[in-house]
C-alpha atoms as a PDB file:
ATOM      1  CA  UNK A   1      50.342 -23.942 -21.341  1.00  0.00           C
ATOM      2  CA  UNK A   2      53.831 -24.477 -20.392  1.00  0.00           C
ATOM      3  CA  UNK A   3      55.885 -27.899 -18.722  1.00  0.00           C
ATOM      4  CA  UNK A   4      55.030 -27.656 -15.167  1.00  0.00           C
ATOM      5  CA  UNK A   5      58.969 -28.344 -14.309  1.00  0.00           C
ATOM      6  CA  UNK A   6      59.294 -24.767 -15.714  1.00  0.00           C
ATOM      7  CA  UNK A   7      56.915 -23.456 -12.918  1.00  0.00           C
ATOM      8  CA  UNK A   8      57.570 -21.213  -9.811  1.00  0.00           C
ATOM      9  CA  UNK A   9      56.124 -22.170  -6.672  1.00  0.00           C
ATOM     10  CA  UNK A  10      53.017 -20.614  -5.477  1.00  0.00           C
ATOM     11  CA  UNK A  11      52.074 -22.301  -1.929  1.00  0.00           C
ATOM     12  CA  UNK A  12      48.001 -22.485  -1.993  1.00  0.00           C
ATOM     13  CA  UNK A  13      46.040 -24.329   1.495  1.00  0.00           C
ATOM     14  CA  UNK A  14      42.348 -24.724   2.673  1.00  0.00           C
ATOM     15  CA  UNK A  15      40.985 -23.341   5.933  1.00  0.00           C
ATOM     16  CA  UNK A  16      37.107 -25.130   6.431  1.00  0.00           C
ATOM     17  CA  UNK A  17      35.344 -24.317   9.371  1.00  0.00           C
ATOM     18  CA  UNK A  18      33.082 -26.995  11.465  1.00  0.00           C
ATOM     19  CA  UNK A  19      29.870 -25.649  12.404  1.00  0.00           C
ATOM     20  CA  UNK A  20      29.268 -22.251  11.355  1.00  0.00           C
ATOM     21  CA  UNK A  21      31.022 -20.150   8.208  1.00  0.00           C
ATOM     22  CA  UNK A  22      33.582 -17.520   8.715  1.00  0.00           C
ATOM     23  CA  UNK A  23      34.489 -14.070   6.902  1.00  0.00           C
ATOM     24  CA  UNK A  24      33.888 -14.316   3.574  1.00  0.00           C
ATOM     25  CA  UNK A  25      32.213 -18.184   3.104  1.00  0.00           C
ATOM     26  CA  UNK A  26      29.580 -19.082   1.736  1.00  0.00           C
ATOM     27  CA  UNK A  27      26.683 -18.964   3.826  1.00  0.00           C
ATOM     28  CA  UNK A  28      22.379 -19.525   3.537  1.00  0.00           C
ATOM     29  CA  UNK A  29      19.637 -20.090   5.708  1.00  0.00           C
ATOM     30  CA  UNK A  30      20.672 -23.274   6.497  1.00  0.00           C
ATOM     31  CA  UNK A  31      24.292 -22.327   6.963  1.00  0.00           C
ATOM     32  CA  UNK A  32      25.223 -20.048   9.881  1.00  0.00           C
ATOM     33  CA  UNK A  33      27.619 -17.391   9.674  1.00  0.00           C
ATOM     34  CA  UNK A  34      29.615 -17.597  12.807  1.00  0.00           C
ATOM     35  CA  UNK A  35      29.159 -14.902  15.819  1.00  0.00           C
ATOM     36  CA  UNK A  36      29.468 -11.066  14.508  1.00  0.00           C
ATOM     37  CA  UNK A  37      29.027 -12.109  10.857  1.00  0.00           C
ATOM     38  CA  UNK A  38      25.707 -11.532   8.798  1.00  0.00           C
ATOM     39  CA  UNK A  39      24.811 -13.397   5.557  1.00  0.00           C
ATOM     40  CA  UNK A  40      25.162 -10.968   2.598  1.00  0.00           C
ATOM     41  CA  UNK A  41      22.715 -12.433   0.070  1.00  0.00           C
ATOM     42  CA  UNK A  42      24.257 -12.617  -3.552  1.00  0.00           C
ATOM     43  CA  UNK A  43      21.283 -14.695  -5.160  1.00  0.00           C
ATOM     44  CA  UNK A  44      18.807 -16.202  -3.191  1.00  0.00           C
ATOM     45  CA  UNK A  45      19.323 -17.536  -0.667  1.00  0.00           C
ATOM     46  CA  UNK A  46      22.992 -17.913  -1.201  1.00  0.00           C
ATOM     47  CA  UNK A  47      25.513 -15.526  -0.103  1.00  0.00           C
ATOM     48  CA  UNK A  48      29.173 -14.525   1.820  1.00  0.00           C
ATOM     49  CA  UNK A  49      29.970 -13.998   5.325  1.00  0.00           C
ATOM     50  CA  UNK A  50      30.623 -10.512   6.158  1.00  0.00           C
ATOM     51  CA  UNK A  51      31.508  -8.816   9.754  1.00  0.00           C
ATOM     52  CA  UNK A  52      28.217  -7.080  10.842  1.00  0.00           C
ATOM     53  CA  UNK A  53      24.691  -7.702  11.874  1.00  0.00           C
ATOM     54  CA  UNK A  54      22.462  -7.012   9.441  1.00  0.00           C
ATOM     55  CA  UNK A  55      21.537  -8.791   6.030  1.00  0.00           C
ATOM     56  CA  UNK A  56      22.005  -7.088   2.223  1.00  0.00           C
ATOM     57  CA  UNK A  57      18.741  -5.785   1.619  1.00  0.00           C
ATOM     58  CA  UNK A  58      17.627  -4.742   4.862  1.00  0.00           C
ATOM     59  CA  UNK A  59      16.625  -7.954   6.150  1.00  0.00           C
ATOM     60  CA  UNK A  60      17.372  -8.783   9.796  1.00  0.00           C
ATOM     61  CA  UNK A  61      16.897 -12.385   9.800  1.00  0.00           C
ATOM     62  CA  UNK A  62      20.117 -14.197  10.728  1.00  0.00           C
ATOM     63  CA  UNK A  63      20.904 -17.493   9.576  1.00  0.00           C
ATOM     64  CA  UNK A  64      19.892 -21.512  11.329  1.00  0.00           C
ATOM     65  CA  UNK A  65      22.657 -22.312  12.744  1.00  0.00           C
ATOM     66  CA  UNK A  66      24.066 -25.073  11.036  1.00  0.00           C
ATOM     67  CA  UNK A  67      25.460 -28.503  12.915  1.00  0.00           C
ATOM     68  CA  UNK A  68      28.602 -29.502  13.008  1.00  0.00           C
ATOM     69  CA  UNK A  69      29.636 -31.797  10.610  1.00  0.00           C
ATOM     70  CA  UNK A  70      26.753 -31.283   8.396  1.00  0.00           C
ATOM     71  CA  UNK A  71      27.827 -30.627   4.554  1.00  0.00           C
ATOM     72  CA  UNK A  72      27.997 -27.187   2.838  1.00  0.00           C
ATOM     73  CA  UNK A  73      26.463 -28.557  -0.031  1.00  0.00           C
ATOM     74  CA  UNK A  74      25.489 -31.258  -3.008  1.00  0.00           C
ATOM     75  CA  UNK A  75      28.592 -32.967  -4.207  1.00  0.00           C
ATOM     76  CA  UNK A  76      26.740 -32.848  -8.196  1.00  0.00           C
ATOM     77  CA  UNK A  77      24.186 -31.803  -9.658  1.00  0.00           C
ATOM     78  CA  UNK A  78      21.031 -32.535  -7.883  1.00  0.00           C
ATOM     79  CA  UNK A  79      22.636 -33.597  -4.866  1.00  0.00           C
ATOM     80  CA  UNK A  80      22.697 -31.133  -1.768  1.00  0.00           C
ATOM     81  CA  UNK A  81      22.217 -27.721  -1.805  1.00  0.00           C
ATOM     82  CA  UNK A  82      24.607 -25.536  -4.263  1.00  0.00           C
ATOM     83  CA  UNK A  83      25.015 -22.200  -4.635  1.00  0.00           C
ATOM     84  CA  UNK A  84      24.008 -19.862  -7.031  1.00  0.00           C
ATOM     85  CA  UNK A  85      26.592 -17.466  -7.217  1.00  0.00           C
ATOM     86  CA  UNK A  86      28.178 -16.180 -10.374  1.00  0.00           C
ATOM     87  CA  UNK A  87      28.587 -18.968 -12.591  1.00  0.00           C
ATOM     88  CA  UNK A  88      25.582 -20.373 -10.872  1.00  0.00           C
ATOM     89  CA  UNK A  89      26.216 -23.722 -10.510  1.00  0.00           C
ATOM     90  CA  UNK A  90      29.754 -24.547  -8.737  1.00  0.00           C
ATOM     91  CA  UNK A  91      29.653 -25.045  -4.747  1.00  0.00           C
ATOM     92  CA  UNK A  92      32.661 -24.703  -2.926  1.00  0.00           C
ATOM     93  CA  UNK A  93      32.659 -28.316  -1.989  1.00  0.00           C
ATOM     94  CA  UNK A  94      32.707 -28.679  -5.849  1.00  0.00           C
ATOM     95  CA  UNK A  95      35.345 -26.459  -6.392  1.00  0.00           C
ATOM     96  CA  UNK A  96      37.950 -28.131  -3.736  1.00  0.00           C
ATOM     97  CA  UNK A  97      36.341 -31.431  -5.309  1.00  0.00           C
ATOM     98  CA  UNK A  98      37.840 -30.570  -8.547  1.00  0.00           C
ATOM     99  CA  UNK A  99      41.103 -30.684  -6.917  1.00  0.00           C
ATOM    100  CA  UNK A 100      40.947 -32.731  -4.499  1.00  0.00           C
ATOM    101  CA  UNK A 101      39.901 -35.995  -6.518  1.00  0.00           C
ATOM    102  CA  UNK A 102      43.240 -35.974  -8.098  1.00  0.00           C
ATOM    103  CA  UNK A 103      45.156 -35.853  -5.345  1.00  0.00           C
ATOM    104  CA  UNK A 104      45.611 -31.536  -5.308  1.00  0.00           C
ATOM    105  CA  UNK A 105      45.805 -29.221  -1.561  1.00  0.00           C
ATOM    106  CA  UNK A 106      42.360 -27.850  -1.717  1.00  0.00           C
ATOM    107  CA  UNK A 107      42.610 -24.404  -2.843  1.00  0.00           C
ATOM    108  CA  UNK A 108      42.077 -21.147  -0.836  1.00  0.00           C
ATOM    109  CA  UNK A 109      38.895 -19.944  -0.555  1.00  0.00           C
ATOM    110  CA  UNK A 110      39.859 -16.645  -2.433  1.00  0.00           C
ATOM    111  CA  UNK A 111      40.285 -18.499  -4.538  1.00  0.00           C
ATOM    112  CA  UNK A 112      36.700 -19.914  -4.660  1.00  0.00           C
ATOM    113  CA  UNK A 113      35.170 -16.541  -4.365  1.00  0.00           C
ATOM    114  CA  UNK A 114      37.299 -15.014  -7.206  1.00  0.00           C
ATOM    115  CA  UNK A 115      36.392 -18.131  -9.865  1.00  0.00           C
ATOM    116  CA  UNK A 116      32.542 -17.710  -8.785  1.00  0.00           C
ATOM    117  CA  UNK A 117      32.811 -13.768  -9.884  1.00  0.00           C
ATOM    118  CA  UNK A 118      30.322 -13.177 -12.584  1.00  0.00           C
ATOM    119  CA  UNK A 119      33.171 -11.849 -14.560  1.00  0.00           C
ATOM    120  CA  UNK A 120      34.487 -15.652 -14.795  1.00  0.00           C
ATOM    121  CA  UNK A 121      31.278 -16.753 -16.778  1.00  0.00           C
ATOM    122  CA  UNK A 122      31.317 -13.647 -18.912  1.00  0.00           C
ATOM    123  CA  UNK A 123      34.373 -13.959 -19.894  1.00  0.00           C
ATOM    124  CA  UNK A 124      34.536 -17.699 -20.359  1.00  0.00           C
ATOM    125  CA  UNK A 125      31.322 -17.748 -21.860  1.00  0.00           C
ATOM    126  CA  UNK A 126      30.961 -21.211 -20.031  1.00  0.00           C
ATOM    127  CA  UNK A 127      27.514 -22.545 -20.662  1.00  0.00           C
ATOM    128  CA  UNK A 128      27.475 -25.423 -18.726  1.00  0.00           C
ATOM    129  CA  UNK A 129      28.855 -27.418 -15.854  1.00  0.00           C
ATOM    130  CA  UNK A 130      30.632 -30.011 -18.091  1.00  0.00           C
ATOM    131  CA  UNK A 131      32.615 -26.903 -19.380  1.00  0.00           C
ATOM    132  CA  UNK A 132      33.745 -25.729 -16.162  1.00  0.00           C
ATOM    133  CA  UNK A 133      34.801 -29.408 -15.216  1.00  0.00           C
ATOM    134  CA  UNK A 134      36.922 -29.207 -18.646  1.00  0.00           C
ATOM    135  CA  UNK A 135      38.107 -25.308 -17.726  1.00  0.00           C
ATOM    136  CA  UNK A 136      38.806 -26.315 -14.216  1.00  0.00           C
ATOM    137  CA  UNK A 137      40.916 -29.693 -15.541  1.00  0.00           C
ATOM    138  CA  UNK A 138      43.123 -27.965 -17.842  1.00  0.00           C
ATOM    139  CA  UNK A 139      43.874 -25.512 -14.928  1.00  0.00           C
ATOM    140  CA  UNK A 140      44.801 -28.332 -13.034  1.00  0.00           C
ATOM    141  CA  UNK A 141      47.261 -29.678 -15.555  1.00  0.00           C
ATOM    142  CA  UNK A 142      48.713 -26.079 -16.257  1.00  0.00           C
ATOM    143  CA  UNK A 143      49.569 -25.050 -12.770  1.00  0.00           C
ATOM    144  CA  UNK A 144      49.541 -28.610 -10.742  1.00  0.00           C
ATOM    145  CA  UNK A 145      46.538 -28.089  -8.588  1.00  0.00           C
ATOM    146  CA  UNK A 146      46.373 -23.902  -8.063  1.00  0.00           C
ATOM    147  CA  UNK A 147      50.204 -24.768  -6.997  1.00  0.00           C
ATOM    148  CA  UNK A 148      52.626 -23.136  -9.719  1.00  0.00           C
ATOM    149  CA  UNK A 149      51.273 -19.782 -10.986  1.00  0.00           C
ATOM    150  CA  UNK A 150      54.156 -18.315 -12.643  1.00  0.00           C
ATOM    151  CA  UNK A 151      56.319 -20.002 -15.098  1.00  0.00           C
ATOM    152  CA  UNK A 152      59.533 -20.556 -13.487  1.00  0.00           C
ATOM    153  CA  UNK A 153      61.921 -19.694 -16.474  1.00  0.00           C
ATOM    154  CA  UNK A 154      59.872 -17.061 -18.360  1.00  0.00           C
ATOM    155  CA  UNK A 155      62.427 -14.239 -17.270  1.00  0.00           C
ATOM    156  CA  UNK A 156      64.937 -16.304 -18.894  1.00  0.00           C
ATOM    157  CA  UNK A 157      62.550 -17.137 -21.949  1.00  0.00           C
ATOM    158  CA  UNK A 158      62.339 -12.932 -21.944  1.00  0.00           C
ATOM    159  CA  UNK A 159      66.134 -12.840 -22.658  1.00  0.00           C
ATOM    160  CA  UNK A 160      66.252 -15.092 -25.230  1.00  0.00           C
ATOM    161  CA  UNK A 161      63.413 -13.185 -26.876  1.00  0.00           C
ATOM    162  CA  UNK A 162      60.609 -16.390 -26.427  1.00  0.00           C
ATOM    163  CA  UNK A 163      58.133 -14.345 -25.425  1.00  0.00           C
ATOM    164  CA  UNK A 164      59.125 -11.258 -27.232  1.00  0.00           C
ATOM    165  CA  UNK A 165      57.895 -12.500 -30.579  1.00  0.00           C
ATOM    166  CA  UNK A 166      54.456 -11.242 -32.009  1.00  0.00           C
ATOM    167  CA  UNK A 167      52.264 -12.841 -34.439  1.00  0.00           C
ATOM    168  CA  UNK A 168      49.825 -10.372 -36.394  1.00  0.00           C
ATOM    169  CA  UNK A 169      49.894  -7.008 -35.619  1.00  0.00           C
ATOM    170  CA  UNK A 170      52.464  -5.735 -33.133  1.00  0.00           C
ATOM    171  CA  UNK A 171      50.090  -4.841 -30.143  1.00  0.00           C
ATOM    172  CA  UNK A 172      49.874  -0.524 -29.463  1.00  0.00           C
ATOM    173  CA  UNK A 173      51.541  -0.615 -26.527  1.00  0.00           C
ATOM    174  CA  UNK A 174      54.689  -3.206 -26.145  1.00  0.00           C
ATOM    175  CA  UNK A 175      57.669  -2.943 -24.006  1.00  0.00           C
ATOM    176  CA  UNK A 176      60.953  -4.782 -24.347  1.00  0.00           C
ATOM    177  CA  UNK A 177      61.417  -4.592 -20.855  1.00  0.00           C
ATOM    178  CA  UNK A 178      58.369  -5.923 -19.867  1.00  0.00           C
ATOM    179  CA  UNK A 179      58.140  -9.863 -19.905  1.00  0.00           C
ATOM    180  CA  UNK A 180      55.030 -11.481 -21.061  1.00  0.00           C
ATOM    181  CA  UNK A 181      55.501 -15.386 -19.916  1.00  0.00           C
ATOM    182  CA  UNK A 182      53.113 -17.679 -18.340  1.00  0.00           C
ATOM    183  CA  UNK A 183      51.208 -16.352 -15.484  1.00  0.00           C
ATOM    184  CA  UNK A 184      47.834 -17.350 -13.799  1.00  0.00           C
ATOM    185  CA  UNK A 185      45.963 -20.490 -13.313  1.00  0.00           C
ATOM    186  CA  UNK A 186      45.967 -21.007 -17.591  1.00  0.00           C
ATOM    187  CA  UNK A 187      49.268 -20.071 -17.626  1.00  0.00           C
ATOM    188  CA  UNK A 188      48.351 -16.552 -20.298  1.00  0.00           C
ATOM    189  CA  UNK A 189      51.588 -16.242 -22.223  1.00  0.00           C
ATOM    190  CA  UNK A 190      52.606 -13.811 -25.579  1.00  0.00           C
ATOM    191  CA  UNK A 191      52.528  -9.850 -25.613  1.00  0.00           C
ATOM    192  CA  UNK A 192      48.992 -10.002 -27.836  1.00  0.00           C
ATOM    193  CA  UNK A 193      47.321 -12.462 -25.547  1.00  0.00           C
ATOM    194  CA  UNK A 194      48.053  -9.932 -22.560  1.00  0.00           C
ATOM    195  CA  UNK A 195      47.215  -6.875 -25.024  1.00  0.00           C
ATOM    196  CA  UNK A 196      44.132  -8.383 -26.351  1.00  0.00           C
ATOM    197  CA  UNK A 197      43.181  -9.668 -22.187  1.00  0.00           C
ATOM    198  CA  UNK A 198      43.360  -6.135 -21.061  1.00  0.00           C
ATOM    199  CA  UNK A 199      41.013  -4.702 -24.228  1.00  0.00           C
ATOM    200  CA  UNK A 200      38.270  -6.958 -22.917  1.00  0.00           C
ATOM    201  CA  UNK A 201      38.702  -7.146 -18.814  1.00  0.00           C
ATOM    202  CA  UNK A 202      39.717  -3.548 -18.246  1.00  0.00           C
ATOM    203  CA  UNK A 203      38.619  -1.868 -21.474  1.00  0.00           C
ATOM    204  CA  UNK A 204      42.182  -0.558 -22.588  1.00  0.00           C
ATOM    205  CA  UNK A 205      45.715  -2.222 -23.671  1.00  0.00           C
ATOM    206  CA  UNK A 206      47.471  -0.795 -21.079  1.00  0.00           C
ATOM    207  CA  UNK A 207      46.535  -2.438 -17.594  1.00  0.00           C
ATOM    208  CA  UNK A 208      48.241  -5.270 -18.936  1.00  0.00           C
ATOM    209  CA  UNK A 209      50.773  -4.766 -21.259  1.00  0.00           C
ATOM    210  CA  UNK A 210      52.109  -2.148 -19.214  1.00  0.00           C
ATOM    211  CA  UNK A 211      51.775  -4.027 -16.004  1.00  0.00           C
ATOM    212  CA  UNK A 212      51.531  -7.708 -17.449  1.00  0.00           C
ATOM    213  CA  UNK A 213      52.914  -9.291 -13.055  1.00  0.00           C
ATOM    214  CA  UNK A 214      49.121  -7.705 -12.310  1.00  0.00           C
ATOM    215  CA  UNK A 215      47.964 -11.530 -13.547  1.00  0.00           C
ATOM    216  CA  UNK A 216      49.732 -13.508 -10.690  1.00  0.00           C
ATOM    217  CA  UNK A 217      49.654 -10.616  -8.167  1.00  0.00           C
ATOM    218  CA  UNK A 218      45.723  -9.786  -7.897  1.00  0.00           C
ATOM    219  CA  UNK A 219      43.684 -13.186  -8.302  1.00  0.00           C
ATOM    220  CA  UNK A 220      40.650 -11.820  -9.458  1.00  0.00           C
ATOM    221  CA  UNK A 221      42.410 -10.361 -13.103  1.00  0.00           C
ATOM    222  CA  UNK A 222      43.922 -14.009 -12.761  1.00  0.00           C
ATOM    223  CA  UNK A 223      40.659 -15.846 -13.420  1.00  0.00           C
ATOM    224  CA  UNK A 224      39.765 -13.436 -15.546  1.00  0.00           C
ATOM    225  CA  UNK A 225      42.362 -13.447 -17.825  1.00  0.00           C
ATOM    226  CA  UNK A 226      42.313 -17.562 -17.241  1.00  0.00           C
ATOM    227  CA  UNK A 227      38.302 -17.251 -18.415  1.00  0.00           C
ATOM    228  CA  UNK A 228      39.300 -14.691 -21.466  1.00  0.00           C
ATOM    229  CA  UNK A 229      41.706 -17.059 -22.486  1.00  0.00           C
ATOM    230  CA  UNK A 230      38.814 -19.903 -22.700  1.00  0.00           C
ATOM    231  CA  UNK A 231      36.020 -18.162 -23.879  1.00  0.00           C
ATOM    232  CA  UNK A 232      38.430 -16.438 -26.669  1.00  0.00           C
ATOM    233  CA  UNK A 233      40.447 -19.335 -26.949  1.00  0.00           C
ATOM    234  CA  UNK A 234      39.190 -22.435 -26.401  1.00  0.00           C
ATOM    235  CA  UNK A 235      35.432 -22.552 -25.651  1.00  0.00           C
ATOM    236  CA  UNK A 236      34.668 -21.464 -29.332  1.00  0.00           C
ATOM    237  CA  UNK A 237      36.814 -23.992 -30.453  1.00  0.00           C
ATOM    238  CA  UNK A 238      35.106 -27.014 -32.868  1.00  0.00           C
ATOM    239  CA  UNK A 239      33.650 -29.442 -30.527  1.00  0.00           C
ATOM    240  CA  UNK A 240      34.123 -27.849 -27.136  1.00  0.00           C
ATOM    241  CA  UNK A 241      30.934 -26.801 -26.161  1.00  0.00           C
ATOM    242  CA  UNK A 242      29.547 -30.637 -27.405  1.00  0.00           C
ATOM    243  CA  UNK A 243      31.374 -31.479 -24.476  1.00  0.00           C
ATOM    244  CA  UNK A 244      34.425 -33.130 -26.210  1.00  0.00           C
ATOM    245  CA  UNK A 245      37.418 -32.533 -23.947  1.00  0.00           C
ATOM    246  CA  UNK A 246      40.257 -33.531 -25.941  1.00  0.00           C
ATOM    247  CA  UNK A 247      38.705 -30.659 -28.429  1.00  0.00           C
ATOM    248  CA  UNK A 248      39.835 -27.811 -25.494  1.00  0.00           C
ATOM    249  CA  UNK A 249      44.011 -29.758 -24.982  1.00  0.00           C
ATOM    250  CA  UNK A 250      43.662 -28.978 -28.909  1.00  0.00           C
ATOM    251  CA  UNK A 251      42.616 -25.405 -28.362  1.00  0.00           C
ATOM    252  CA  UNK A 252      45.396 -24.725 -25.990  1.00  0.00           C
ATOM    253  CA  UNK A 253      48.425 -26.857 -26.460  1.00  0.00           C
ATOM    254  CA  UNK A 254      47.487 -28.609 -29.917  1.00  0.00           C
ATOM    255  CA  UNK A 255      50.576 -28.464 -31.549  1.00  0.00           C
ATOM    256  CA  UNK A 256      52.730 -30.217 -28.489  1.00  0.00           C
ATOM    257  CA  UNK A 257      49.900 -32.577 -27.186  1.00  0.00           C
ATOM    258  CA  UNK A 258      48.176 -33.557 -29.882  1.00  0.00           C
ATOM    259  CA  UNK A 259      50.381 -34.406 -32.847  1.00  0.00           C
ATOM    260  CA  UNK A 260      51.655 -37.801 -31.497  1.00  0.00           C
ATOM    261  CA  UNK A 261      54.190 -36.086 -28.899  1.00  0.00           C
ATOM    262  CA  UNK A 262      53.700 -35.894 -24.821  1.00  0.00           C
ATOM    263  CA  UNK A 263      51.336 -38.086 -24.788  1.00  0.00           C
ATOM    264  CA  UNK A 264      51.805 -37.981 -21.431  1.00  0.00           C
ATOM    265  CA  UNK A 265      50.511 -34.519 -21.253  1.00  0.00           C
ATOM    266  CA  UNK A 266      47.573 -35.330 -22.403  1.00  0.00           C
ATOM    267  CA  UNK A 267      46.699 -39.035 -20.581  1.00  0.00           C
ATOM    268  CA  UNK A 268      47.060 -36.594 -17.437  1.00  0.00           C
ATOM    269  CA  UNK A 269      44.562 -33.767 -18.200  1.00  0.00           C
ATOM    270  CA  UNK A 270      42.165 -36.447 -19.091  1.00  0.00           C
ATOM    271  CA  UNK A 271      42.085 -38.161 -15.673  1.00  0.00           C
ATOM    272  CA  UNK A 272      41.963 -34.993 -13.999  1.00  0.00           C
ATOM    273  CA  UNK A 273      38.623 -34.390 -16.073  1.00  0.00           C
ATOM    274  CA  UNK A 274      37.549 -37.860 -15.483  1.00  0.00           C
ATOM    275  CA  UNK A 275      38.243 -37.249 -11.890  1.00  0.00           C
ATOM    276  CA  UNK A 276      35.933 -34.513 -12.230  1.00  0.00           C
ATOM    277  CA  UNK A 277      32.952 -35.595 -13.965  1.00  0.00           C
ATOM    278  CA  UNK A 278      32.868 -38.789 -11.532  1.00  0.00           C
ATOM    279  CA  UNK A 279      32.842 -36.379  -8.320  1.00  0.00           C
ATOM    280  CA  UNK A 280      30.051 -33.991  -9.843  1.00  0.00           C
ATOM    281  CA  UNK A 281      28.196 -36.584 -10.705  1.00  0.00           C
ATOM    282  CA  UNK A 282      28.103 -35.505 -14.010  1.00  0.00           C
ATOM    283  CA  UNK A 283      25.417 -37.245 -16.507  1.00  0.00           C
ATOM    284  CA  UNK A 284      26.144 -39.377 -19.674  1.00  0.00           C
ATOM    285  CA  UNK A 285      29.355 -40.649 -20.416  1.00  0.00           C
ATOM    286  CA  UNK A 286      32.456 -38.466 -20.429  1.00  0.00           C
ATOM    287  CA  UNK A 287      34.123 -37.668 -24.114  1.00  0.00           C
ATOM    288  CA  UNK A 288      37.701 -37.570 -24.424  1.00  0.00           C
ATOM    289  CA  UNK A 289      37.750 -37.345 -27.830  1.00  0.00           C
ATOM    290  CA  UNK A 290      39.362 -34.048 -30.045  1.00  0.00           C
ATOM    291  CA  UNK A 291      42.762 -34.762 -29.431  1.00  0.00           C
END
């Protein structure tokens, strides 16, 4: 939600293996784990690499080894094999798609496994694949590709008292001391958007408000608070969940994007969304409208 100028670096890269899956991949009877790995089954018959020999569930059967060179999975929807994990419908070939098609590093593959947490959906209360392609486009846009994760002069917005302010209710627990800028991949900003984050992911005010650097440090509570943000935010905005994608820039950056200003801003988020729904294979035509 913040110029990506005013972003600190965060270095992300991709590590894919040829011909079998390492620690922590994704992994089926088709796809191999590699040698003194199992295939821990999350739902059938997908699951992650883990160091071991035996299968979740008792199961001894190992995985076909897969050949070389062979895809992972579908690159949309009815096209390959896709796991499903979590959300239930986003490979990881998707998931570097997303980034890749505009030109983005693919991401990490922690940071796959954290985004395909069942958490993410419950939080984000994404219904459908065309909402994660608008989720994962205005990620894109806030942090340039999974690259910039911390706003780069929030300590400086701190001093000046930016992110001090408070609209409704001052939260219970506040601290002066404590800065509350941009942080994760959609860039959660304000004291009550961290306060009201932590009531729903951990169940009290204080993970968050009294530790708010916990949302760029530990990348699971990063999606999470990115998915809280939408589901809260965004995805119960007017016109989201009909699949209009300039409805979600007005959710989240309205005011500066679309009111006839940074136009720029918004021209951008678009083709990364186009990007998207082109590599998914997405069907009907893609709606920019909303903004």
């Amino acid at each position: 939600m913040k110029n990506l100028a005013s972003l600190v670096f965060f270095a992300c890269a991709c590590h894919l293996t040829a011909g079998c899956q390492s620690q922590g991949e994704g992994c089926a009877a088709h796809i191999a784990c590699c040698s003194g790995h199992h295939c821990k089954i999350v739902s059938s018959p997908w699951g992650f690499c883990e160091r071991g020999g035996s299968l979740a569930g008792g199961s001894a059967r190992q995985p076909a080894t897969r050949k070389p060179g062979s895809p992972q999975s579908g690159g949309g929807l009815g096209h390959g094999s896709r796991p499903s994990s979590g959300n239930g419908s986003i490979s990881k070939s998707e998931f570097n798609q997303a980034f890749t098609s505009s030109g983005f590093v693919a991401p990490l593959t922690a940071y796959y496994h954290a985004f395909v947490s069942p958490s993410v959906k419950r939080l984000g209360g994404i219904t459908s694949k065309r909402e994660f392609a608008m989720f994962l486009a205005n990620v894109i846009h806030e942090t340039s590709g999974l690259k910039y994760l911390e706003e780069l002069e929030g300590p400086k917005h701190c001093t000046n008292g930016k992110y001090r302010e408070v609209w409704g209710a001052r939260p219970a627990r506040f601290h002066m001391n404590k800065c509350y800028h941009g942080r994760g991949p959609i860039q959660l900003s304000h004291p009550q958007n961290y306060h009201d984050a932590s009531l729903t992911i951990f169940g009290n005010a204080a993970t968050l408000i009294d530790h708010p650097e916990r949302v760029l440090t530990d990348k699971q509570t990063s999606w999470d608070t990115a998915a809280w943000y939408w589901g809260s935010r965004v995805g119960n905005q007017p016109g989201v969940k009909q699949g209009k994608f300039g409805a979600s820039i007005n959710a989240i950056n309205g005011p500066l994007e679309c009111r006839g200003q940074n136009q720029e801003k918004v021209t951008k988020r678009k083709e990364y969304y186009t990007n998207i729904y082109r590599v998914w294979r997405l069907s009907g035509s893609v709606d920019l409208s909303g903004c």
